[in-house]
C-alpha atoms as a PDB file:
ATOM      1  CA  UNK A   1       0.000   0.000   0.000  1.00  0.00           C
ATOM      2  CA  UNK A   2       1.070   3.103  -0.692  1.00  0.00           C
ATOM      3  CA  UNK A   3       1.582   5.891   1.677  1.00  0.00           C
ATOM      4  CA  UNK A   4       0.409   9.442   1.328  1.00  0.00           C
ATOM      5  CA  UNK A   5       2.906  11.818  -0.133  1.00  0.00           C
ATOM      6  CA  UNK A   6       2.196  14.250   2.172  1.00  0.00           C
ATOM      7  CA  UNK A   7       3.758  13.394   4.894  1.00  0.00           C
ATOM      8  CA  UNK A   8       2.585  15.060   7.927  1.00  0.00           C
ATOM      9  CA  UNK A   9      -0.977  15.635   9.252  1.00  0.00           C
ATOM     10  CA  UNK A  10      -2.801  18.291   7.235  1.00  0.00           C
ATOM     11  CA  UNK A  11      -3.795  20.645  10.448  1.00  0.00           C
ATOM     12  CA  UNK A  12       0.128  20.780  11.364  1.00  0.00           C
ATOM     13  CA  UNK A  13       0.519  23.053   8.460  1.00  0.00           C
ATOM     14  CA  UNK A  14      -3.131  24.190   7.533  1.00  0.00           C
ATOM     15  CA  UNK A  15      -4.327  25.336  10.815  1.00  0.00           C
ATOM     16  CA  UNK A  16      -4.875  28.801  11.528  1.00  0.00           C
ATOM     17  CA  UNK A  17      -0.888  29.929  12.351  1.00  0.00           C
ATOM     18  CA  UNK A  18       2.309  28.059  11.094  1.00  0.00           C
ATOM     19  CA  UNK A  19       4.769  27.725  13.903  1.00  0.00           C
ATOM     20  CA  UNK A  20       8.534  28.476  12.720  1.00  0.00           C
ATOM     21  CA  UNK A  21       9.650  25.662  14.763  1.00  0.00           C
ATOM     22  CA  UNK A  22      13.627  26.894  14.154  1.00  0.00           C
ATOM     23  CA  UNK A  23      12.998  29.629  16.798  1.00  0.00           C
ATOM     24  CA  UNK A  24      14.310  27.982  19.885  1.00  0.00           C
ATOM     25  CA  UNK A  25      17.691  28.352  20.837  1.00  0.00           C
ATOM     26  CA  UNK A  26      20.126  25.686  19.696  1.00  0.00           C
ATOM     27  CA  UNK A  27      21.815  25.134  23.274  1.00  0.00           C
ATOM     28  CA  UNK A  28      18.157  24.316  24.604  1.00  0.00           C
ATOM     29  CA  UNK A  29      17.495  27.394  26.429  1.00  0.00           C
ATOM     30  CA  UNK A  30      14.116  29.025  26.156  1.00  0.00           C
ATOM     31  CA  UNK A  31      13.932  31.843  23.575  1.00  0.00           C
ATOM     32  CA  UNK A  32      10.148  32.165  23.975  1.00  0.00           C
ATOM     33  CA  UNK A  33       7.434  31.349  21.921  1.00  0.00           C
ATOM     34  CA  UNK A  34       8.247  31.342  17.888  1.00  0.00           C
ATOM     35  CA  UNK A  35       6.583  33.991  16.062  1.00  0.00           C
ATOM     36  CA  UNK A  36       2.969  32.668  14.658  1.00  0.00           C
ATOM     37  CA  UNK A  37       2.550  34.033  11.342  1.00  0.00           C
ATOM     38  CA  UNK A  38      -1.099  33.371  10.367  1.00  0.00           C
ATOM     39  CA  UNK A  39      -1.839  31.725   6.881  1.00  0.00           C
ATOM     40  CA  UNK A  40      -4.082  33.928   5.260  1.00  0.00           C
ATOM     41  CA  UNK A  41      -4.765  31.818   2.499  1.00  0.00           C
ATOM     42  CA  UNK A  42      -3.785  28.406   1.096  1.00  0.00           C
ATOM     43  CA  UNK A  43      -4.630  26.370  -1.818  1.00  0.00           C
ATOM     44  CA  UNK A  44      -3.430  22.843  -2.960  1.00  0.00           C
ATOM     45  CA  UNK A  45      -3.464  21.314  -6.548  1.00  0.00           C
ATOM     46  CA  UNK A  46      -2.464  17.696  -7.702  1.00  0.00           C
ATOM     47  CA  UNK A  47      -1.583  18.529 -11.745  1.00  0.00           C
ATOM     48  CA  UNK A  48       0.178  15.092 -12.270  1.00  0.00           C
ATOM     49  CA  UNK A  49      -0.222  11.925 -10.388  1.00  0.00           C
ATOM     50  CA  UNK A  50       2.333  11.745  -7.201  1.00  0.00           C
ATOM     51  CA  UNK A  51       3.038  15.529  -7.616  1.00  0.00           C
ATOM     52  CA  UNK A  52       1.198  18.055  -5.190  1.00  0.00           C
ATOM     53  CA  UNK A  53       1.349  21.518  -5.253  1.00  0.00           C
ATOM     54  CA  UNK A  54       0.632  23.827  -2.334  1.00  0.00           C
ATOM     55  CA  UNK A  55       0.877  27.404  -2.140  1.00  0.00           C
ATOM     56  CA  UNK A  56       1.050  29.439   1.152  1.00  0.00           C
ATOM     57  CA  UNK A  57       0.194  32.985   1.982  1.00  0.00           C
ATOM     58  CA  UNK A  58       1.445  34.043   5.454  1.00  0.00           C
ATOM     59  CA  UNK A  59       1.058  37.557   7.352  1.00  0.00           C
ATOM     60  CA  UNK A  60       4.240  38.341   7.624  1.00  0.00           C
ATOM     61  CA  UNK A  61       3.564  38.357   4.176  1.00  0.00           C
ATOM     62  CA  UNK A  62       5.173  35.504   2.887  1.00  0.00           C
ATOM     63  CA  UNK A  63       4.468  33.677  -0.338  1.00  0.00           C
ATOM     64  CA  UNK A  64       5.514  29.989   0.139  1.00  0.00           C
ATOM     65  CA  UNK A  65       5.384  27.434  -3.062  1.00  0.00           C
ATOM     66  CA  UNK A  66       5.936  24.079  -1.844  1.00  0.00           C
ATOM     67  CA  UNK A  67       5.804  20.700  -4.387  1.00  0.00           C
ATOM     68  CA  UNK A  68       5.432  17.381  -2.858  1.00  0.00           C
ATOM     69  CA  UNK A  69       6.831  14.568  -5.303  1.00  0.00           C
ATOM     70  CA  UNK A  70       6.008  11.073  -4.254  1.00  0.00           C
ATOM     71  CA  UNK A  71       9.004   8.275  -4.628  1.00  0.00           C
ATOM     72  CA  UNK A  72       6.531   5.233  -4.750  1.00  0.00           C
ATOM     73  CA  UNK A  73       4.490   6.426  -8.133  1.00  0.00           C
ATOM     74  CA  UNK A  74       6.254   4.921 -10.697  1.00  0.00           C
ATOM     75  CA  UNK A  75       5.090   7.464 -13.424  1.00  0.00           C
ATOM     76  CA  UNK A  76       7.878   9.816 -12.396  1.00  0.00           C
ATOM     77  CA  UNK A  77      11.671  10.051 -12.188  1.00  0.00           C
ATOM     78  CA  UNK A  78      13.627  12.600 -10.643  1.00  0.00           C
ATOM     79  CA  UNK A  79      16.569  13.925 -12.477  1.00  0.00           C
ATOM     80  CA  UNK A  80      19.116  16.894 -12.648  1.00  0.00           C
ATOM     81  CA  UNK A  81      21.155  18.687 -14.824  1.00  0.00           C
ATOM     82  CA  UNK A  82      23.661  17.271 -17.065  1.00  0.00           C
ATOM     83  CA  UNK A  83      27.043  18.048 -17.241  1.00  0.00           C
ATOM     84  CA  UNK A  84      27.073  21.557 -18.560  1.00  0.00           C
ATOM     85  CA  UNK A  85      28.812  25.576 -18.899  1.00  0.00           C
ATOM     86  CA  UNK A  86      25.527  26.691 -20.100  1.00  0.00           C
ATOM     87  CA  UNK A  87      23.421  28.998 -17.684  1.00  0.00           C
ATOM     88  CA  UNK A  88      19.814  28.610 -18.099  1.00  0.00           C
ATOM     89  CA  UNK A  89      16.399  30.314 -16.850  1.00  0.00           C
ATOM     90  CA  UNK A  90      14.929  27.258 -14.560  1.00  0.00           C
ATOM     91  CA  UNK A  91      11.769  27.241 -17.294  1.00  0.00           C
ATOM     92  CA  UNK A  92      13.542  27.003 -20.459  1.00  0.00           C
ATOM     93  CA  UNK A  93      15.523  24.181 -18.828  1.00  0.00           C
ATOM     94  CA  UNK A  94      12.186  22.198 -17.683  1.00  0.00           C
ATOM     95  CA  UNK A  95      10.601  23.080 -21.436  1.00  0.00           C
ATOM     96  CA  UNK A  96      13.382  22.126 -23.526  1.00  0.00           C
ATOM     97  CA  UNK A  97      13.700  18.568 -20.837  1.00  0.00           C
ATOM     98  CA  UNK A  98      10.158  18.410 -20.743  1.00  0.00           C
ATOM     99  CA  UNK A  99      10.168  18.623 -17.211  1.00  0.00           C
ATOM    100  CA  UNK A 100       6.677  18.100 -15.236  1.00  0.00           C
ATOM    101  CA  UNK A 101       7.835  20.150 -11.739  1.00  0.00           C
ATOM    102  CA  UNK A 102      11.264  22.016 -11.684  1.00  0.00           C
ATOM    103  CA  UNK A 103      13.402  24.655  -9.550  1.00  0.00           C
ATOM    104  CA  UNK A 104      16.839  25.954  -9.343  1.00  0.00           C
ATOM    105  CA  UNK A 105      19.605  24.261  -7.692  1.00  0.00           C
ATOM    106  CA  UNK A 106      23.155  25.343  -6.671  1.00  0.00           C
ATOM    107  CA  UNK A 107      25.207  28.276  -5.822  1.00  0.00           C
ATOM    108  CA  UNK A 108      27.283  28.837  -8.744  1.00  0.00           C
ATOM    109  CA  UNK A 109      29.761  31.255 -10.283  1.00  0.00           C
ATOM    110  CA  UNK A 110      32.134  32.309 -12.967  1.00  0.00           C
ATOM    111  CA  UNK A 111      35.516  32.333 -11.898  1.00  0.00           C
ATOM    112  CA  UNK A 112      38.868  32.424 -13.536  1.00  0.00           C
ATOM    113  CA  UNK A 113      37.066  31.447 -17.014  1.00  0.00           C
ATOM    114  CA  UNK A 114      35.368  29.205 -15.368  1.00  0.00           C
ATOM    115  CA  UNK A 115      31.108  28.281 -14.640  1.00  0.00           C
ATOM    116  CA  UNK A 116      31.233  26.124 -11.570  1.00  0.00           C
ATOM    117  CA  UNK A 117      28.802  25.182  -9.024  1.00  0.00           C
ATOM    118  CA  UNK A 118      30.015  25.355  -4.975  1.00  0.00           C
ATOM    119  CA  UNK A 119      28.855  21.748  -4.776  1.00  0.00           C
ATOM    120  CA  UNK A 120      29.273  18.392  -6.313  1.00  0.00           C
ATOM    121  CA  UNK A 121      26.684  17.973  -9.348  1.00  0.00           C
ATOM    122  CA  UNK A 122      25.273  14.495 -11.427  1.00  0.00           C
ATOM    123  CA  UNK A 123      23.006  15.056 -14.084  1.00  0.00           C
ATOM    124  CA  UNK A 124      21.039  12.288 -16.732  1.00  0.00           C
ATOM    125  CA  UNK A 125      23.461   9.277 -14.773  1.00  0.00           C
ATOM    126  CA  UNK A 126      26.442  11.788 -15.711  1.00  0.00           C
ATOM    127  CA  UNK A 127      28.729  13.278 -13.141  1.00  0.00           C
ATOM    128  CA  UNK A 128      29.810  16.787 -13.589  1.00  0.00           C
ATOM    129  CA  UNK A 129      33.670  17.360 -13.909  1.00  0.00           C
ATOM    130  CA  UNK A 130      35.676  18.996 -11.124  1.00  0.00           C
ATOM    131  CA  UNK A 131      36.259  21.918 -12.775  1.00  0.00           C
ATOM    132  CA  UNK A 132      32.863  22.858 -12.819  1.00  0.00           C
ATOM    133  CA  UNK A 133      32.297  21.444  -9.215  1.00  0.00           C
ATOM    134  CA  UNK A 134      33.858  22.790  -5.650  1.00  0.00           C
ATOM    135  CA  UNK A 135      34.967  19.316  -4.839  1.00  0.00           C
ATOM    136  CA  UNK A 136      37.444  19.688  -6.602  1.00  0.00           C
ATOM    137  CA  UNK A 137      41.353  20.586  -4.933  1.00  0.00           C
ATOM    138  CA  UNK A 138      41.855  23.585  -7.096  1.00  0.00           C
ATOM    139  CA  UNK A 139      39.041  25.565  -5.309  1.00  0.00           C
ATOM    140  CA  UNK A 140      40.916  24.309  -2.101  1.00  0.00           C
ATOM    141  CA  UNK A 141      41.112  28.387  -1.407  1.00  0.00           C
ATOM    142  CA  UNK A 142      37.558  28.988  -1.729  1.00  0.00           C
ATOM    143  CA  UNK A 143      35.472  29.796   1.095  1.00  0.00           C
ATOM    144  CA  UNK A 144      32.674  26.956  -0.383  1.00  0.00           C
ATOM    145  CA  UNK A 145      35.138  24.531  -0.917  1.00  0.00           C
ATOM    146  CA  UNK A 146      33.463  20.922   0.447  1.00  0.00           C
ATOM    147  CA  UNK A 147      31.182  22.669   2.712  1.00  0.00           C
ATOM    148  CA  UNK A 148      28.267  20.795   0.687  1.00  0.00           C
ATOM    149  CA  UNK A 149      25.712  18.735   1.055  1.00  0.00           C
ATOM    150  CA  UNK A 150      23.903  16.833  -1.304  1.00  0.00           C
ATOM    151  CA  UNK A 151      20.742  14.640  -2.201  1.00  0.00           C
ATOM    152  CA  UNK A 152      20.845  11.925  -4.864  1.00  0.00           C
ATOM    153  CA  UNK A 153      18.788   9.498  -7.270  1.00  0.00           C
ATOM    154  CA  UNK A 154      20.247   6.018  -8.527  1.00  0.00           C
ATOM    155  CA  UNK A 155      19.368   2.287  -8.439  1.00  0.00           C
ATOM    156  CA  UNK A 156      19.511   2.569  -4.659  1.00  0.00           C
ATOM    157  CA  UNK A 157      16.672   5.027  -4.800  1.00  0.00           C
ATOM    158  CA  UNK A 158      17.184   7.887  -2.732  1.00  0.00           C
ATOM    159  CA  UNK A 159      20.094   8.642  -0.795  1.00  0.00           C
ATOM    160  CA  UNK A 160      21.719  12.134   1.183  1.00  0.00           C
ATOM    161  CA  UNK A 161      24.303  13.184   2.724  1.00  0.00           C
ATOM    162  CA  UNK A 162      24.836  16.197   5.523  1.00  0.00           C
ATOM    163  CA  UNK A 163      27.004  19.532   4.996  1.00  0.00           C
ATOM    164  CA  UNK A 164      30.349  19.817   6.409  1.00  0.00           C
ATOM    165  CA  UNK A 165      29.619  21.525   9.153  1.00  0.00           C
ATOM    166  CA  UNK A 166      26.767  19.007  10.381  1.00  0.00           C
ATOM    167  CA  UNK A 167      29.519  15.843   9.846  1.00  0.00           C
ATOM    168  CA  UNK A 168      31.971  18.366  12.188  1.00  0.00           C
ATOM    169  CA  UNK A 169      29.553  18.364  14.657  1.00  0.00           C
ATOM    170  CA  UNK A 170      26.917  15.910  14.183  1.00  0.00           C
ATOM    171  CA  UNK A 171      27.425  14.622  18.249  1.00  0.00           C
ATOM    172  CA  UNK A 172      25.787  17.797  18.778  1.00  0.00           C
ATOM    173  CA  UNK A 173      23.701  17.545  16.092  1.00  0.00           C
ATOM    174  CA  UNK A 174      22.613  13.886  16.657  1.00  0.00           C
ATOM    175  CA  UNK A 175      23.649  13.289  12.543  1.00  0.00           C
ATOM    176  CA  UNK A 176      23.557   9.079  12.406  1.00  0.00           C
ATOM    177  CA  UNK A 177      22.308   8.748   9.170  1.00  0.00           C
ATOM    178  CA  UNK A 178      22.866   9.638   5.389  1.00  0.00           C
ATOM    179  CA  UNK A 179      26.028   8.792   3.215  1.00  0.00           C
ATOM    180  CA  UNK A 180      29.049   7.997   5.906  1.00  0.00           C
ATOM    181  CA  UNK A 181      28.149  10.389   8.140  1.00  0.00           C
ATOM    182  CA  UNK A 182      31.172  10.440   9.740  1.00  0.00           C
ATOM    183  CA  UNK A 183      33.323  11.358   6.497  1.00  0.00           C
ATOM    184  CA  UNK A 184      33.364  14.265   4.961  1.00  0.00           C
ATOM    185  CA  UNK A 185      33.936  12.968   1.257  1.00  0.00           C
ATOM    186  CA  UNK A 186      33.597  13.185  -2.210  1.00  0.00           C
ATOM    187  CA  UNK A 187      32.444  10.186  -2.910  1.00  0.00           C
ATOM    188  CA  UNK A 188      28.954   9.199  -3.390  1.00  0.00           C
ATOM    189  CA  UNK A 189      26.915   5.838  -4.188  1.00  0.00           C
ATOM    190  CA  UNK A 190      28.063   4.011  -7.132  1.00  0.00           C
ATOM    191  CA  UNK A 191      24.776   4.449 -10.269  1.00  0.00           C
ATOM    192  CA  UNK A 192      24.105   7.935  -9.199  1.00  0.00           C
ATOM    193  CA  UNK A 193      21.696   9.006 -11.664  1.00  0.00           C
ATOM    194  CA  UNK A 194      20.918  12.627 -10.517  1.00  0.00           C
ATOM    195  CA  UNK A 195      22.466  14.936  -7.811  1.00  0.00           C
ATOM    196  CA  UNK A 196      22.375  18.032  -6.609  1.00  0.00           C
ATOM    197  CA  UNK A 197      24.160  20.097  -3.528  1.00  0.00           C
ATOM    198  CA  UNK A 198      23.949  22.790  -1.387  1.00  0.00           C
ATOM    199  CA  UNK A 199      24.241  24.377   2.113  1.00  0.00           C
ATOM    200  CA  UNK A 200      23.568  25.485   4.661  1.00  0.00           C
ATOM    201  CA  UNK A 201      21.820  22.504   6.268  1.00  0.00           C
ATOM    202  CA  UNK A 202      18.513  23.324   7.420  1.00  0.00           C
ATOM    203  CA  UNK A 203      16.697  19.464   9.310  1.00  0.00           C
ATOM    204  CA  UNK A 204      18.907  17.241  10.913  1.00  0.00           C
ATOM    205  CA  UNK A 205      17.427  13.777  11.881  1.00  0.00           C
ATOM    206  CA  UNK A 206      13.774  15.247  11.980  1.00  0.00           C
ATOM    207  CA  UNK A 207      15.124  18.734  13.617  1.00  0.00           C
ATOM    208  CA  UNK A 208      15.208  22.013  12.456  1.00  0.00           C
ATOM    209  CA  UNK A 209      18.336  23.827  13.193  1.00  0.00           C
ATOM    210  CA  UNK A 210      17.604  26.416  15.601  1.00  0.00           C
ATOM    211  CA  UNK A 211      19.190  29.717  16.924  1.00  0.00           C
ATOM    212  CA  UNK A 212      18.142  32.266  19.480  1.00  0.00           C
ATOM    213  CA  UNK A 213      18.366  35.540  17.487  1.00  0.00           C
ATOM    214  CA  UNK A 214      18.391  34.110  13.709  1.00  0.00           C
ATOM    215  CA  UNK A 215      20.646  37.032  13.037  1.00  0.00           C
ATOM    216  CA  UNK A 216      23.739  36.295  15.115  1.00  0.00           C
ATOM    217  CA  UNK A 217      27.072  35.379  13.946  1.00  0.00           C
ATOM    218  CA  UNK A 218      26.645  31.807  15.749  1.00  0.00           C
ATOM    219  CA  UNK A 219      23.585  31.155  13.432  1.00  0.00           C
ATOM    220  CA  UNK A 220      24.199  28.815  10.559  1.00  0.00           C
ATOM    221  CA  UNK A 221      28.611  29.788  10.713  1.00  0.00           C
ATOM    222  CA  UNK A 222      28.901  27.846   7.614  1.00  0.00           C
ATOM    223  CA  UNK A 223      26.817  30.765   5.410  1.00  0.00           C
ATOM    224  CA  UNK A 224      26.494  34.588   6.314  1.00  0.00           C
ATOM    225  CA  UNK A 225      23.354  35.004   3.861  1.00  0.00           C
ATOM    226  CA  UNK A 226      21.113  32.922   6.368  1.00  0.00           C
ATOM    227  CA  UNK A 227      21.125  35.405   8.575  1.00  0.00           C
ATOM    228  CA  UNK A 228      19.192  37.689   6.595  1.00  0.00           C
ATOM    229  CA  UNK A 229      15.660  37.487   4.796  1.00  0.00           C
ATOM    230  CA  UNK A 230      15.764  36.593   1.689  1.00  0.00           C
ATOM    231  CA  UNK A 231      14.159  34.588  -1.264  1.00  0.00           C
ATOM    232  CA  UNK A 232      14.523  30.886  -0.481  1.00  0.00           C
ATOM    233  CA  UNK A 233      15.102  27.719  -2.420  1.00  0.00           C
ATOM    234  CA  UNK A 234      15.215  24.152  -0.600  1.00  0.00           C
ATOM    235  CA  UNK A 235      15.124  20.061  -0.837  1.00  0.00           C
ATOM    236  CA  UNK A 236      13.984  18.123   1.744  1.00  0.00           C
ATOM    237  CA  UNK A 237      13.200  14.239   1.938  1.00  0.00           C
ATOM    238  CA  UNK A 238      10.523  12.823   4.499  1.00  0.00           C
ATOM    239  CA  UNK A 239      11.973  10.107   7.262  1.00  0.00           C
ATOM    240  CA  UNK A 240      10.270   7.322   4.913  1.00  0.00           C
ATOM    241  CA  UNK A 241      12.442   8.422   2.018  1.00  0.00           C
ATOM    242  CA  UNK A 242       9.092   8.318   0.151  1.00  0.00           C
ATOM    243  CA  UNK A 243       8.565  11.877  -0.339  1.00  0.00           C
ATOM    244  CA  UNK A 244      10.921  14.450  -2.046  1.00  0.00           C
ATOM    245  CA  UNK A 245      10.324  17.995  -0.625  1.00  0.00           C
ATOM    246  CA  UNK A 246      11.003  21.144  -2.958  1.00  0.00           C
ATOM    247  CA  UNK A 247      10.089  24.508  -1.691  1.00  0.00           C
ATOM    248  CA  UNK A 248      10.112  28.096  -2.970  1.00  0.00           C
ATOM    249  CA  UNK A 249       9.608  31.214  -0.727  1.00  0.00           C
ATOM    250  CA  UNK A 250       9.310  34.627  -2.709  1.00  0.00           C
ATOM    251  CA  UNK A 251      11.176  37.739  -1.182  1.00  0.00           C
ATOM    252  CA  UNK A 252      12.553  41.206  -1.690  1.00  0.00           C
ATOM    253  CA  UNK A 253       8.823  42.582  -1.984  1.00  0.00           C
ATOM    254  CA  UNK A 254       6.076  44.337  -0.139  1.00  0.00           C
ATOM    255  CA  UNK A 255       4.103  41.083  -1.203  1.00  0.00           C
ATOM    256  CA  UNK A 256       7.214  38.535   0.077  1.00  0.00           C
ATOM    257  CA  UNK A 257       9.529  39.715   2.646  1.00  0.00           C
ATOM    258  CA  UNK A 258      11.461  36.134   1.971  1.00  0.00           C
ATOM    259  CA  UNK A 259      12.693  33.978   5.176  1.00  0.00           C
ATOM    260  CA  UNK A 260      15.757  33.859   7.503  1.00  0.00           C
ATOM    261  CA  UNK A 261      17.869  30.689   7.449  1.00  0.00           C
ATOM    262  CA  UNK A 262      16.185  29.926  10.995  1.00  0.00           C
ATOM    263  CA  UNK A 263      12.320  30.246   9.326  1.00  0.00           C
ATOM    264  CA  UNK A 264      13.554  28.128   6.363  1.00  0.00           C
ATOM    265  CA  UNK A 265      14.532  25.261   8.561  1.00  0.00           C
ATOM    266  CA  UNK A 266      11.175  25.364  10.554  1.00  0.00           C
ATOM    267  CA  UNK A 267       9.120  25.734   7.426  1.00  0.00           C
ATOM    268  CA  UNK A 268      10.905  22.525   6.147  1.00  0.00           C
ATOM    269  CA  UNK A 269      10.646  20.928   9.379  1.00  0.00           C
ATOM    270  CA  UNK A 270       6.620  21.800   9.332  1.00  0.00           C
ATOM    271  CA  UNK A 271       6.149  20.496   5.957  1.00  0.00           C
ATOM    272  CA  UNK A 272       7.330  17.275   7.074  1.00  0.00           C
ATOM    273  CA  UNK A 273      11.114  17.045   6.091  1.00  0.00           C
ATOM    274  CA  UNK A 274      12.920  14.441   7.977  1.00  0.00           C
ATOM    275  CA  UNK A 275      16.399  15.972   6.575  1.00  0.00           C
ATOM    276  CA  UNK A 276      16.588  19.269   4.468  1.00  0.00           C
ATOM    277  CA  UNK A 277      19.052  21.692   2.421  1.00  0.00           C
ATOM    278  CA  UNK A 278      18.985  24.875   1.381  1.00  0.00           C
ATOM    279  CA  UNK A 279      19.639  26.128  -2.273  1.00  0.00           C
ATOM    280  CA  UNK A 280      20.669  29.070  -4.114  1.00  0.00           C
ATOM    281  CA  UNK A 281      18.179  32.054  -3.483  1.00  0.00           C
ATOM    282  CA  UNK A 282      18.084  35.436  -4.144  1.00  0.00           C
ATOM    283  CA  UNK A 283      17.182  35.956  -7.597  1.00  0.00           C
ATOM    284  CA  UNK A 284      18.138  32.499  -8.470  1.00  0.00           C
ATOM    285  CA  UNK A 285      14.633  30.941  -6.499  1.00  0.00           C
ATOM    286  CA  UNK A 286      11.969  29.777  -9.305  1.00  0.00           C
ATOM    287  CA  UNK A 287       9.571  27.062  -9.333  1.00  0.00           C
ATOM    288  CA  UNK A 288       8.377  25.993 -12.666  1.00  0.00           C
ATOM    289  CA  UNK A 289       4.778  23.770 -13.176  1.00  0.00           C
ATOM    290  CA  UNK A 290       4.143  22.610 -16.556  1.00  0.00           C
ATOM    291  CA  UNK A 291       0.981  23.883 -17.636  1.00  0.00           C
ATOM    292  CA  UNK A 292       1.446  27.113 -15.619  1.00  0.00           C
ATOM    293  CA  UNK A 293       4.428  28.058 -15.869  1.00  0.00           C
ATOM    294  CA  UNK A 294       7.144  29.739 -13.175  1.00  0.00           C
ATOM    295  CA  UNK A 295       4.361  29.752 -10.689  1.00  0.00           C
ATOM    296  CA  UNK A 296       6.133  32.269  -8.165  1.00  0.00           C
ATOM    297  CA  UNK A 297       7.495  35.589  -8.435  1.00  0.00           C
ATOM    298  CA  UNK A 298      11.361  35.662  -8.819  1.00  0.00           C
ATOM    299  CA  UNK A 299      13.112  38.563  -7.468  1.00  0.00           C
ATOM    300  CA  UNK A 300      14.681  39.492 -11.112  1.00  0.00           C
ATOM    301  CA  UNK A 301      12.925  40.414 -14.330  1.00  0.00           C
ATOM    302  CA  UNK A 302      13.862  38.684 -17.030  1.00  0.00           C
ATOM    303  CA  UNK A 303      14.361  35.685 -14.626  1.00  0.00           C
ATOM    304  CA  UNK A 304      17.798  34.639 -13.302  1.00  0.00           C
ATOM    305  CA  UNK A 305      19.812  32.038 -15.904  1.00  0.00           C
ATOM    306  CA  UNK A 306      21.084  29.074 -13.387  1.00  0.00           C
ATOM    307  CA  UNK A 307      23.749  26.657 -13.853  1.00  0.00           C
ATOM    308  CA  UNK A 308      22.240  23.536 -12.144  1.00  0.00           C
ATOM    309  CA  UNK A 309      18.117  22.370 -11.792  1.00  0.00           C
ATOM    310  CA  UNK A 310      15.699  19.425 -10.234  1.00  0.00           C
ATOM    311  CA  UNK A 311      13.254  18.455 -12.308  1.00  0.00           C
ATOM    312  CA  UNK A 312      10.645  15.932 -11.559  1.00  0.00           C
ATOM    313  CA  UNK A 313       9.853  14.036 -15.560  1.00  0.00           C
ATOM    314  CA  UNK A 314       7.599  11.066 -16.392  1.00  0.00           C
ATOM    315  CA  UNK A 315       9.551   7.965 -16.157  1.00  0.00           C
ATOM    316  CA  UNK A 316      10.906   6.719 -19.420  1.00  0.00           C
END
């Protein structure tokens, strides 16, 4: 029997406030209640079998554009980018691949001649090369280098594996599962078919990561930028490994005022995300539907070309 794909009861996130559950202090003292930011409005679509689609308003205001992709319908594959120097606009990557569900995926840049992605990359069962990775030892000097963490498709079926920092500390942390958690590596399972990276990490084990003031140094020390609201890209995979989590939060608006780090990992947490990681954002966060289109409201106009993408596709 299958399970549902979404895996968390319905009033946890559709009651009348959504509880950032990230608030709390990461030592365990009490930093008070989180902030209760009351959904104004919510709707939920299923456009292709195994995929649902829920959008979130939020007082705050937030916009929040969340696509649940279910692992046991055979219909669909998961896949990523192939080996590539070409940046691309996340919908003219899903039309051209005839994607069903797609959003962006790593930090990237252009360096020394260079189009490279911070994090290790496999795309259509092909693995990107290191120059256009930061696993590789000639980006030994960069402040990115092997500070990734990743989520991958193969034979295996699902598999992840935590950030850098999370290995470094994961008695803390309680990190016991994922790809040799105890290893920081750049190695992954033999058959990868699709991969994608990114940090910081946001659920560890079923628990958000959690600061007292979401804006302090101490607060996710592996990335600056999560200390400050912005647009939002993340992955997430439910405890089951039977539901892939990809979420979109709009920001830089009057409509969208976009999420700190700390809100990020409690949204992901609330949506049912057993372990989560966050993306490139900014300008860079789009979530594309076909038969709609990019369904949020990127922070750029004409919309951001990426490097990297997820795309959800019906199985061959």
């Amino acid at each position: 029997m299958k399970t549902p794909f979404l895996p968390f009861p319905r009033a946890s996130l559709f009651g009348a406030t959504l509880l950032l559950a990230g608030w709390v202090a990461c030592a365990g003292e009490d930093a008070g209640p989180p902030p209760e930011f009351e959904i104004v409005s919510e709707r939920e679509s299923e456009p292709f079998p195994g995929v649902r689609i829920v959008e979130i308003e939020t007082s705050a205001p937030q916009k929040v554009f969340a696509a649940f992709i279910s692992l046991d319908e055979p219909s669909l594959r998961v896949d990523a980018t192939e080996p590539t120097t070409r940046f691309v606009t996340v919908r003219d990557w899903a039309e051209e691949n005839g994607a069903l569900v797609a959003v962006n995926g790593d930090f990237m840049r252009y360096a020394d001649g260079v189009p490279h992605l911070y994090g290790d990359a496999v795309g259509g069962g092909l693995r990107w090369p290191e120059v256009n990775t930061g696993r590789g030892g000639h980006y030994a000097d960069g402040w990115f280098y092997r500070r990734y963490g990743w989520m991958a498709f193969g034979p295996y079926g699902v598999e992840f594996s935590a950030t850098r920092y999370i290995k470094e500390n994961r008695e803390r942390f309680g990190a016991e599962s994922g790809w040799r958690p105890e290893e920081v590596t750049s190695e992954i399972p033999e058959g990868t078919r699709a991969l994608v990276s990114g940090f910081s990490q946001l659920v560890v084990e079923g628990k958000p990561i959690a600061c007292e003031d979401p804006t302090a140094a101490d607060c996710f020390p592996d990335r600056g930028d999560m200390r400050a609201r912005h647009p939002r890209t993340a992955m997430g995979l439910s405890e089951d490994r039977r539901t892939f989590i990809l979420v979109v939060v709009d920001g830089r608006s009057a409509e969208s005022i976009g999420m700190y780090g700390v809100e990020l990992a409690g949204l992901m947490s609330d949506l049912g995300a057993w372990t989560a990681i966050n993306l490139d954002g900014g300008a860079s966060s789009q979530m594309y539907v076909q038969g709609r289109g990019v369904i949020n409201t990127p922070s750029a106009e004409p919309h951001r070309r990426v490097l990297n993408h997820w795309g959800v596709f019906p199985a061959d």
